[in-house]
Protein backbone atom coordinates (compact mmCIF):
# COMPACT_ATOMS: atom_id res chain seq x y z
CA UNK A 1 21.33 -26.37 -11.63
CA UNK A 2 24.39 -26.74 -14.11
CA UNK A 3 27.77 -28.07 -12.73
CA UNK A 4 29.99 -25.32 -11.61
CA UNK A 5 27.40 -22.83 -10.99
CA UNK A 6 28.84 -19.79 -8.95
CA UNK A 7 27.46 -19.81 -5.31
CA UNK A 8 27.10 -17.07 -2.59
CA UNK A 9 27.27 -17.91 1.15
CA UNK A 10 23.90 -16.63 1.91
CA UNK A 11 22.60 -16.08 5.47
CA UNK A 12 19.94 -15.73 7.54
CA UNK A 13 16.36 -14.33 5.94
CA UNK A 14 18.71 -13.80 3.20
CA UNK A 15 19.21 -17.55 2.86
CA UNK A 16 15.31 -18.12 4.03
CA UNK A 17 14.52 -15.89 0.97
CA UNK A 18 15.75 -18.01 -1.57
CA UNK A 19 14.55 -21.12 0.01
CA UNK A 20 10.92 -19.96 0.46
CA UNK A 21 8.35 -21.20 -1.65
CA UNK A 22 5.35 -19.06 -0.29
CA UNK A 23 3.36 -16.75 -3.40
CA UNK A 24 4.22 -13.43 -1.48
CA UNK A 25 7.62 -12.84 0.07
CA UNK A 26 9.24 -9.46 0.95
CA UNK A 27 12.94 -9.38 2.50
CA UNK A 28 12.88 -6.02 4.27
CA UNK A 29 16.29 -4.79 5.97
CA UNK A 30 18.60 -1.70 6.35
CA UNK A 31 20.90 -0.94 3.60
CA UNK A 32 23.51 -3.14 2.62
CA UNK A 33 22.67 -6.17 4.30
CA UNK A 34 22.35 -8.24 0.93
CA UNK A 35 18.94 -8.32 0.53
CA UNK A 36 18.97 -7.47 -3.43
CA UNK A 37 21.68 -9.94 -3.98
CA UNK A 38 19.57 -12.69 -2.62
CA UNK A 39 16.82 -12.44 -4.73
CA UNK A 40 18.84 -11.69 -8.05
CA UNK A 41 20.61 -15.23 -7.13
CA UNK A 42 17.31 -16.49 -6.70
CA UNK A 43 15.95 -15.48 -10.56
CA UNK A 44 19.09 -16.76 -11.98
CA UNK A 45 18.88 -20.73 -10.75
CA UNK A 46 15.29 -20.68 -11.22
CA UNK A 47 16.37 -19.45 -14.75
CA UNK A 48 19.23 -22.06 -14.89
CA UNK A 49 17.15 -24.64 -13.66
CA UNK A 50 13.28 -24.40 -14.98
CA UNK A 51 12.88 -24.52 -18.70
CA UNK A 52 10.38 -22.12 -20.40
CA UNK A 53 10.39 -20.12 -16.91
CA UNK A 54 8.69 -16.64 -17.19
CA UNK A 55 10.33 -14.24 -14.55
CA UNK A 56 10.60 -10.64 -14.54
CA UNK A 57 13.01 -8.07 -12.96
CA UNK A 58 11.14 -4.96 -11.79
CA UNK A 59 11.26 -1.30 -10.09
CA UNK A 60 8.46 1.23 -9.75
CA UNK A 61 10.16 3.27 -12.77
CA UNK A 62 11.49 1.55 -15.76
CA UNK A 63 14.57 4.30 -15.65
CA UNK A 64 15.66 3.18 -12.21
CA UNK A 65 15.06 -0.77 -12.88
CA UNK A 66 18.28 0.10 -15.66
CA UNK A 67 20.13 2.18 -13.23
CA UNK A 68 20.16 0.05 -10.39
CA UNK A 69 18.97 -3.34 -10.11
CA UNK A 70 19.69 -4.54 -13.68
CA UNK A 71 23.34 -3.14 -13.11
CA UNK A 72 23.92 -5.66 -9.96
CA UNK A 73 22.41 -8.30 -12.13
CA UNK A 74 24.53 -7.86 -14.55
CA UNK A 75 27.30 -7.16 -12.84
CA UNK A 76 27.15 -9.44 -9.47
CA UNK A 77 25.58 -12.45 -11.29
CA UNK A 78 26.23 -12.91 -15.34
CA UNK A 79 29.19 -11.60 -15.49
CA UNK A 80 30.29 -13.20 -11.85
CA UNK A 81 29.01 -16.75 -13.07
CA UNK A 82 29.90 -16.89 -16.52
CA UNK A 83 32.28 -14.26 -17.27
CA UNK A 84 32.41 -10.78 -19.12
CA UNK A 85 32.33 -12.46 -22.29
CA UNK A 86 31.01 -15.98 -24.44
CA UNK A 87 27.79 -16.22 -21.22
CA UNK A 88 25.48 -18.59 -23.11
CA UNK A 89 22.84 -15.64 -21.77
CA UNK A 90 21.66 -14.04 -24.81
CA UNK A 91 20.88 -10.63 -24.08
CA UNK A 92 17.97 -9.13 -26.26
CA UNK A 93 17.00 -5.66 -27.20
CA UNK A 94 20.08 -3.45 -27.08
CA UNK A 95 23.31 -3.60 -24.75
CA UNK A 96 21.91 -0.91 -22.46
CA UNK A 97 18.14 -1.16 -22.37
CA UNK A 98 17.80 -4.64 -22.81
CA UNK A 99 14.02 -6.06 -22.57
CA UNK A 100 14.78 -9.45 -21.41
CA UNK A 101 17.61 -11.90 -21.01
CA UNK A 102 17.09 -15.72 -22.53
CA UNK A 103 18.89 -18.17 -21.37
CA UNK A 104 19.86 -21.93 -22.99
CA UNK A 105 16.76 -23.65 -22.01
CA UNK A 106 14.68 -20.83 -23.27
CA UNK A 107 13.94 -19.59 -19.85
CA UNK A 108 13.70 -15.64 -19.78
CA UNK A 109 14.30 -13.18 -17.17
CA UNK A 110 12.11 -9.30 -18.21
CA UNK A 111 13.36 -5.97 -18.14
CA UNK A 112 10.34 -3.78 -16.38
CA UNK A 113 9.22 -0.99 -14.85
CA UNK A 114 5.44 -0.05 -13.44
CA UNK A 115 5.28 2.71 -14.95
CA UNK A 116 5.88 1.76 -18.16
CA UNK A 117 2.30 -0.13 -20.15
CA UNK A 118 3.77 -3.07 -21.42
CA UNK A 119 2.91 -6.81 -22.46
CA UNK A 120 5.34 -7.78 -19.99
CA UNK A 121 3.45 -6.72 -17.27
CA UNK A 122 0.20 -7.80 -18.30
CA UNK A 123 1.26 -11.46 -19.07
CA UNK A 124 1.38 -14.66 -17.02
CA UNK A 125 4.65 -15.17 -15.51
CA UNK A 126 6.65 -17.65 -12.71
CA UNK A 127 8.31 -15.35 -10.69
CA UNK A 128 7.82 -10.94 -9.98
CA UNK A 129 11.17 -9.84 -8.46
CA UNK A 130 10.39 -6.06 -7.37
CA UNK A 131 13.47 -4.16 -5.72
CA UNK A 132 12.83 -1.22 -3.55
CA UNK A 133 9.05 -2.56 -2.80
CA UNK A 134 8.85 0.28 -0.25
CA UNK A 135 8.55 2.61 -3.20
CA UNK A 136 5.28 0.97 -4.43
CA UNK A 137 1.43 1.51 -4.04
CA UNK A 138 -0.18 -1.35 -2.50
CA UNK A 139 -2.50 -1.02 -5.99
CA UNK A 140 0.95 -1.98 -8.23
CA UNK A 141 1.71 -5.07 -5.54
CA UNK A 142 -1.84 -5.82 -5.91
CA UNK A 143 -1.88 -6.63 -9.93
CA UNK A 144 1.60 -7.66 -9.78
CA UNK A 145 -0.06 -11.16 -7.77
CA UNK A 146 -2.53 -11.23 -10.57
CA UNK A 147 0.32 -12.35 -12.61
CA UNK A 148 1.71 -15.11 -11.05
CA UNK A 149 -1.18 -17.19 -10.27
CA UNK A 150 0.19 -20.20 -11.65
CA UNK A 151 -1.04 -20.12 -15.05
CA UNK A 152 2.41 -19.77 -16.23
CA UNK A 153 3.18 -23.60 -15.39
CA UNK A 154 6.74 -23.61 -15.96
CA UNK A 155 7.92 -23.69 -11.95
CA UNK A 156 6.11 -25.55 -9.38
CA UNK A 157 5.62 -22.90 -6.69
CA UNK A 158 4.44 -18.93 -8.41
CA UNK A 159 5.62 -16.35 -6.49
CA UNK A 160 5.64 -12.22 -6.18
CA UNK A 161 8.66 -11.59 -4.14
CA UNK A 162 10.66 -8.09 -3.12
CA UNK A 163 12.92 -6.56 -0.99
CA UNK A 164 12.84 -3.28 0.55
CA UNK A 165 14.07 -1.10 2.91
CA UNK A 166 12.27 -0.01 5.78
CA UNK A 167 9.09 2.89 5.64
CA UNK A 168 7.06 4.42 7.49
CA UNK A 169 4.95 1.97 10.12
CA UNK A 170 2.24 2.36 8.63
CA UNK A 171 2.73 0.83 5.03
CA UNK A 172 0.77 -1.55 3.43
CA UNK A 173 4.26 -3.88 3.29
CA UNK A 174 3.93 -4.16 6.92
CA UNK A 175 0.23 -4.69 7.36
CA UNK A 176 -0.83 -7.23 4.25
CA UNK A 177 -2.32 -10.27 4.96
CA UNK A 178 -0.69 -13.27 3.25
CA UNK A 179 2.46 -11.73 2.73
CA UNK A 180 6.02 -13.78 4.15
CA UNK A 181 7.62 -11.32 5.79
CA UNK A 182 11.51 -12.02 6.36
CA UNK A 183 14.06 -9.65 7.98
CA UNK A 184 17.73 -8.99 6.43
CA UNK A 185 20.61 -7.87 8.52
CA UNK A 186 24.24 -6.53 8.33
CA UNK A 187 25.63 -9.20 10.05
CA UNK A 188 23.71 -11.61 7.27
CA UNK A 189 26.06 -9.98 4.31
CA UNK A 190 29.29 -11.95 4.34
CA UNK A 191 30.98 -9.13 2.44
CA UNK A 192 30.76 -6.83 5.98
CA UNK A 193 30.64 -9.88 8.22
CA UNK A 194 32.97 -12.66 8.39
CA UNK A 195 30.97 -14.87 10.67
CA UNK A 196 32.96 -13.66 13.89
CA UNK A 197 34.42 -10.25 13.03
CA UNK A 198 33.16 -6.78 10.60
CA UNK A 199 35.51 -6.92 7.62
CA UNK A 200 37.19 -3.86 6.37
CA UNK A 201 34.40 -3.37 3.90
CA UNK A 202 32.02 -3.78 7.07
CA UNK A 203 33.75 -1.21 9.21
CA UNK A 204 33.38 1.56 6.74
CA UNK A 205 29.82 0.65 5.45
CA UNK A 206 28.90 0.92 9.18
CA UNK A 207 30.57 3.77 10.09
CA UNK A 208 29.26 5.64 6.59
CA UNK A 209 25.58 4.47 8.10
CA UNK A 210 26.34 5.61 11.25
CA UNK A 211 26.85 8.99 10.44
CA UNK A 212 22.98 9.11 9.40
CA UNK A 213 20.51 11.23 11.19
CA UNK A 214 17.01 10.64 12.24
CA UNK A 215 14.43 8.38 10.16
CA UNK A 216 17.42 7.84 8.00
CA UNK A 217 19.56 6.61 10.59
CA UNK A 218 16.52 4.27 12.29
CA UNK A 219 15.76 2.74 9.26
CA UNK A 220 18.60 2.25 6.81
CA UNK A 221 21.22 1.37 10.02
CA UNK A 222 18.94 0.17 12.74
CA UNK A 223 16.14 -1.27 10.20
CA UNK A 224 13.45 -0.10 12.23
CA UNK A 225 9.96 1.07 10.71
CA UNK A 226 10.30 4.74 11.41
CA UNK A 227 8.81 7.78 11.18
CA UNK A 228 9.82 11.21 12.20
CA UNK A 229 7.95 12.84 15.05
CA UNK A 230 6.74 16.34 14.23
CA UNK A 231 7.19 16.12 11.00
CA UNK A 232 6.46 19.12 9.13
CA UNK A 233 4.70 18.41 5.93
CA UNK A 234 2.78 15.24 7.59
CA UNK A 235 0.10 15.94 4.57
CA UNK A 236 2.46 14.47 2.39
CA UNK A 237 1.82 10.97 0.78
CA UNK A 238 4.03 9.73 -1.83
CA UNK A 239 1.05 7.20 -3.05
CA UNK A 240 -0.80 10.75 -3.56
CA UNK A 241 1.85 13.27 -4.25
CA UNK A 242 4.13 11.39 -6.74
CA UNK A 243 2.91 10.95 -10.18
CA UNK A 244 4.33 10.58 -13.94
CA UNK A 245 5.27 12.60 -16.63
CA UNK A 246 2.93 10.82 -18.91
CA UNK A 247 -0.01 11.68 -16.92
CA UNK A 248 0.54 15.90 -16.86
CA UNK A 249 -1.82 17.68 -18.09
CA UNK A 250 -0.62 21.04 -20.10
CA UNK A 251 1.02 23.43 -18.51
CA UNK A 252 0.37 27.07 -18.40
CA UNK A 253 3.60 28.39 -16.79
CA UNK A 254 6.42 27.66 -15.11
CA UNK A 255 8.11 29.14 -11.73
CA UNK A 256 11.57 28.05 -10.51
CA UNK A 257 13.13 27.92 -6.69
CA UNK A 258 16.54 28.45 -5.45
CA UNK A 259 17.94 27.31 -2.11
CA UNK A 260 21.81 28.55 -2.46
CA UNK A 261 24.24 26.28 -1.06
CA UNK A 262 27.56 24.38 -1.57
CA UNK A 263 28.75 22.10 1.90
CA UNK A 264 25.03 21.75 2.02
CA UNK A 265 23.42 20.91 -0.94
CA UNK A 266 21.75 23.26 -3.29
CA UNK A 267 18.65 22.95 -4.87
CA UNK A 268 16.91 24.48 -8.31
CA UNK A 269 13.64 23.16 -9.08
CA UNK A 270 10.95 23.80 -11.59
CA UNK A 271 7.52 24.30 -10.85
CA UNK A 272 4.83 24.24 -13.59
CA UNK A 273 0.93 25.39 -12.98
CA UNK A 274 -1.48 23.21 -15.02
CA UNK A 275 -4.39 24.14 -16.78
CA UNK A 276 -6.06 22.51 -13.28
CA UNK A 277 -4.26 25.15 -10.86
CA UNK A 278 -2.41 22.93 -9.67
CA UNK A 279 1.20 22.67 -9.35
CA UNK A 280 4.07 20.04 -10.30
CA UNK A 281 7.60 20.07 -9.55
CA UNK A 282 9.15 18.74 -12.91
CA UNK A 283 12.42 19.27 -12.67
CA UNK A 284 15.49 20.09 -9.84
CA UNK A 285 18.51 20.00 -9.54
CA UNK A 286 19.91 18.59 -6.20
CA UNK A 287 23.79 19.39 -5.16
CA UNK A 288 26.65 20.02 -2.94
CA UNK A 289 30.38 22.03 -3.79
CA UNK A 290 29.50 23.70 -7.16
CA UNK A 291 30.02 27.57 -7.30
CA UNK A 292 27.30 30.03 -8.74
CA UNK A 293 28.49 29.76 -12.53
CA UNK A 294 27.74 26.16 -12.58
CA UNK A 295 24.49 26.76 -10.61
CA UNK A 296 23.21 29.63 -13.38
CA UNK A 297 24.65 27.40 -16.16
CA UNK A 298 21.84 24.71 -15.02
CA UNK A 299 19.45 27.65 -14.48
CA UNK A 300 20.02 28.27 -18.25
CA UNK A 301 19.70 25.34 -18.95
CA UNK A 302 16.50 24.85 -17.45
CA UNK A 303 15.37 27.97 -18.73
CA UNK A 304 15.82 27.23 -22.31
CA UNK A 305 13.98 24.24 -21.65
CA UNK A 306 10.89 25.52 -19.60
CA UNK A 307 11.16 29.74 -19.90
CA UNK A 308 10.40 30.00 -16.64
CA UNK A 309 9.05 33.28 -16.27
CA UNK A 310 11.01 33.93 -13.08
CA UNK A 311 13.08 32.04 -10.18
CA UNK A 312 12.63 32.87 -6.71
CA UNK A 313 15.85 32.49 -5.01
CA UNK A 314 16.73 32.65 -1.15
CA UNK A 315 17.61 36.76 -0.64
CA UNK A 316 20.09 35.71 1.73
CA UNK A 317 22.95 35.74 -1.43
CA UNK A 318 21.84 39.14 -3.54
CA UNK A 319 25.01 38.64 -5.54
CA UNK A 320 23.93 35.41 -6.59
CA UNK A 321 20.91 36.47 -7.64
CA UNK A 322 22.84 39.24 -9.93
CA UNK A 323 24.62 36.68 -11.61
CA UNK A 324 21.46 34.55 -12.27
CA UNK A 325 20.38 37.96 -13.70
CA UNK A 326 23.28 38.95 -15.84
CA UNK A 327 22.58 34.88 -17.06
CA UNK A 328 19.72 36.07 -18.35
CA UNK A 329 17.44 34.42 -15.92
CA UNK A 330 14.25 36.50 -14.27
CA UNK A 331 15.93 35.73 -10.77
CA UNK A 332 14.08 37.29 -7.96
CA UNK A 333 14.79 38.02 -3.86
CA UNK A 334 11.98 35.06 -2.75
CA UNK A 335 8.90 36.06 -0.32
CA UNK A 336 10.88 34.37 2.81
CA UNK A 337 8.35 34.27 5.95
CA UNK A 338 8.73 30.92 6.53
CA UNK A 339 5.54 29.88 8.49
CA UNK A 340 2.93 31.48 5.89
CA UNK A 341 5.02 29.38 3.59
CA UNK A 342 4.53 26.30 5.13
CA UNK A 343 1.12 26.58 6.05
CA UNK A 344 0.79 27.57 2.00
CA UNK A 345 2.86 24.26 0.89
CA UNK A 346 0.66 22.23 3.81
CA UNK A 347 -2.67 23.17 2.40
CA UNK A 348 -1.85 22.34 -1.26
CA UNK A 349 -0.58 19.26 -0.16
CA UNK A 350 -3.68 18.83 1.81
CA UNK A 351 -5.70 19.54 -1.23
CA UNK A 352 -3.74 17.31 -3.48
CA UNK A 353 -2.83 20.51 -5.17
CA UNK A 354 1.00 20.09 -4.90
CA UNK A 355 2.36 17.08 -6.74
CA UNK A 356 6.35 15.68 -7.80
CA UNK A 357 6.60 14.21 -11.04
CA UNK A 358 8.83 10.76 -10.88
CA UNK A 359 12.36 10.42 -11.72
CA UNK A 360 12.71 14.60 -11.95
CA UNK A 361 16.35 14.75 -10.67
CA UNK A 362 18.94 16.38 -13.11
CA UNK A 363 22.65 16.11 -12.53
CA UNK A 364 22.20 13.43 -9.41
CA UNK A 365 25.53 14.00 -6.71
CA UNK A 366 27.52 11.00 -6.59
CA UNK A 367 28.69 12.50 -3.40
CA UNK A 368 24.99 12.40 -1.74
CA UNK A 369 24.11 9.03 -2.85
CA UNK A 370 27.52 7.35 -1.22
CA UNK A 371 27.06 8.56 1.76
CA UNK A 372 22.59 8.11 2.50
CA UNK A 373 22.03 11.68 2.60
CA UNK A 374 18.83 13.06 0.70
CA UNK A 375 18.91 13.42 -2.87
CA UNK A 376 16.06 15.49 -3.74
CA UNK A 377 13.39 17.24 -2.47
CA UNK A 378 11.41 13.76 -2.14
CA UNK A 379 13.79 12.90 0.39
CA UNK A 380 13.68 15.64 2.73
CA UNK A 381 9.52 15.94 2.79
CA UNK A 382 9.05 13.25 5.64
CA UNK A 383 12.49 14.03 7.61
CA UNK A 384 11.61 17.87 7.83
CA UNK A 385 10.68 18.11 11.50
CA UNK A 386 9.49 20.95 14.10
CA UNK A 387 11.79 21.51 16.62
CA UNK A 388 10.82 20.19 19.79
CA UNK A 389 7.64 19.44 17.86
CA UNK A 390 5.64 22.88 18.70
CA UNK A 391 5.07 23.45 15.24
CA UNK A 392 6.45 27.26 14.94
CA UNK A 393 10.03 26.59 14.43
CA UNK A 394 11.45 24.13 11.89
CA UNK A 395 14.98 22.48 12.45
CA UNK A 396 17.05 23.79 9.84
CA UNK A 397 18.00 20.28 8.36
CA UNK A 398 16.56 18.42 5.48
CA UNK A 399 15.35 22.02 4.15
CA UNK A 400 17.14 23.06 0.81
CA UNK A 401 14.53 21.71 -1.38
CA UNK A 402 12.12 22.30 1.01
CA UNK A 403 12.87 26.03 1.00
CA UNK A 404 12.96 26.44 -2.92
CA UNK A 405 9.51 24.31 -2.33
CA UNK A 406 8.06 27.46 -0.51
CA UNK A 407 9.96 30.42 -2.22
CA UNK A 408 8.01 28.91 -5.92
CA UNK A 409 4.63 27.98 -3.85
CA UNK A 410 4.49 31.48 -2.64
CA UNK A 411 4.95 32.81 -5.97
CA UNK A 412 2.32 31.23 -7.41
CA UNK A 413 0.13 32.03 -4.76
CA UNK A 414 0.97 35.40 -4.44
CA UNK A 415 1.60 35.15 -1.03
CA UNK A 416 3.21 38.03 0.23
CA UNK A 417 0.40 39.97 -1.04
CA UNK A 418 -2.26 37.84 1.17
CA UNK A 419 0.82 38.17 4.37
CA UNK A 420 0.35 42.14 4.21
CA UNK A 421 -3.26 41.42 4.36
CA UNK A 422 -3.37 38.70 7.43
CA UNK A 423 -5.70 37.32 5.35
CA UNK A 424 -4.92 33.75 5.09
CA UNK A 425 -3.25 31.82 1.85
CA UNK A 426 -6.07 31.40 -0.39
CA UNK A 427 -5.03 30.23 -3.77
CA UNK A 428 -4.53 32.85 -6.61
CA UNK A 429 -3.28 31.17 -9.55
């Protein structure tokens, strides 16, 4: 390492991270215990010190590798070590999207994302740093290894290393074989813990935290593997369910749903029916404390873009539904039985005939992503629980999306038609 290198005062796994030489490592933890930090710090010496080295800087999307991870880099180590300006870092392929960053002794650190085919991902490199690992099929982890095999040459030890934070009990990041596993903490961040007291910045990231519910709560506070009991949609697999624009096929029609709200979020989404029957949510909209003009200005917008050929919106707010109308939009009172709904959504999702196309959020709410609370539709699926688990009453929580999930899904399926009838939820597409 160069004299006068910028260090951090890391701790615990955090510390055991960056000193571990094994060729898998994941750093799992609750949120904001440092865990991303540790690893970034970790490229950038092996980058200071190794000439030639090959690393890369990874998500599962290429869009949230710029919108998250690359920021901190940026931000918490370039500019923290050398400086807003004159870093000896040479950043190439544009000032937003840059592809990788070279530094003095020709050592590089890649730009990537998994879902983008690149030669990045296909080479022979040192080091794969992949944030959020939780978000990943065990396939992706799987070729990522492929890659760092040593063939590079340029570091002595190869490694494929992540952090993530905690799933389900049942993912493959728990149950690999050959995988470190290390263990990140709050008390292991020295920006919320001082070594003998919380610091300021400690007491309100743990009381945000705190104020969590459920899975959330038990994994992003407590950092335990966790999974809701009686979860509603339990057919759901994000390996399964979650797939990319670039792999659609054409679409013949789409169908929006609208959950009203504004304390609790709100939620607009766009489902389109392939030419394969079945159905992909490609857009939504995801938001708390914006009136009805600003909800039918997005339903416009979405309209222009996908001419939905109508949106079935909770009948509990008829004059909402008039303004989506006067809009111009083909707004609709939504078929609202809610257990013929869900045991519609539960059998396409059973059938792999319900799918949520990556990075689909429009208009994200800053408001939402300070404080933990779901995002999107994606978040809600496997926090949506029956209450006292007897599986005929849902708890009304984690259920905007959810319900603008059912209102479209029993459009498309003509469901209230099949309800008269007691005859089941067939599919009529």
């Amino acid at each position: 390492m160069p004299d006068g290198v910028l260090e951090y005062n890391f701790r615990g796994d955090n510390k055991a991270a960056i000193e571990c030489q094994d060729m898998e490592v994941l750093l799992i933890g609750p949120a904001e215990t440092g865990k991303t930090l540790a690893w970034l710090w970790k490229l950038h010496r092996i980058a200071c010190k190794y000439e030639r080295a090959s690393i890369v800087l990874a998500r599962k999307t290429l869009t949230s590798t710029y919108s998250t991870v690359l920021q901190s880099f940026q931000e918490m180590i370039l500019e923290r070590h050398f400086g807003e300006e004159n870093s000896p870092v040479y950043q190439y392929g544009g000032e937003n999207r840059p592809s990788r960053f070279i530094y003095p002794n020709r050592s590089s650190i890649w730009v990537a994302g998994l879902d983008k085919s690149t030669k990045v991902l296909s080479a022979q490199h040192d080091l794969i740093y992949v944030n959020q690992v939780e978000e990943l099929e065990l396939d992706d982890w799987e070729v990522l290894t492929t890659r760092t095999t040593g063939r590079a040459g340029h570091i002595r030890y190869p490694q494929t290393v992540g952090d993530a934070n905690p799933s389900y009990p049942r993912h493959w990041m728990y149950t690999r074989e050959g995988i470190t596993r290390l263990f990140s903490w709050h008390k292991d961040n020295p920006n919320l813990w001082d070594g003998e007291n919380w610091t300021e910045q400690g007491e309100r990231t743990r009381a945000q935290l705190q104020k969590l519910t459920g899975v959330r709560f038990q994994r992003l506070f407590e950092g335990k593997a966790a999974q809701a009991e009686g979860v509603v949609y339990e057919q759901y697999n994000e390996a399964r369910h979650r797939v990319y624009e670039k792999d659609l096929p054409p679409m013949q029609r789409y169908v929006g749903g609208q959950d009203w709200g504004y304390t609790n979020p709100g939620f607009l989404g766009v489902f389109g029916i392939g030419w394969d029957g079945h159905v992909y949510l490609v857009a939504q909209v995801y938001r708390t404390g914006e009136g009805i003009q600003w909800w039918a200005e997005r339903a416009r917008e979405l309209n222009e873009e996908f001419h939905m050929e109508s949106v079935q919106c909770d009948p509990a707010q008829p004059a909402y539904i008039a303004e989506y109308v006067k809009a111009g939009i083909r707004a609709e009172s939504a078929f609202n039985d809610v257990l013929p709904g869900i045991t519609n959504v539960q059998e396409r999702l059973d059938q792999d005939r319900l799918f949520f196309v990556r990075d689909n959020l429009r208009h994200a709410d800053p408001e939402l992503e300070r404080d933990h609370l779901p995002m999107c539709i994606e978040d809600e699926l496997p926090a949506y629980v029956w209450a006292d688990n007897k599986k005929d009453t849902p708890v009304k929580e984690n259920d905007h999306g959810l319900d603008g999930l059912r209102y479209a899904c029993s459009r498309i399926d003509r469901l209230s038609r099949k309800a008269r009838r007691k005859a089941g939820v067939g599919w009529v597409v």
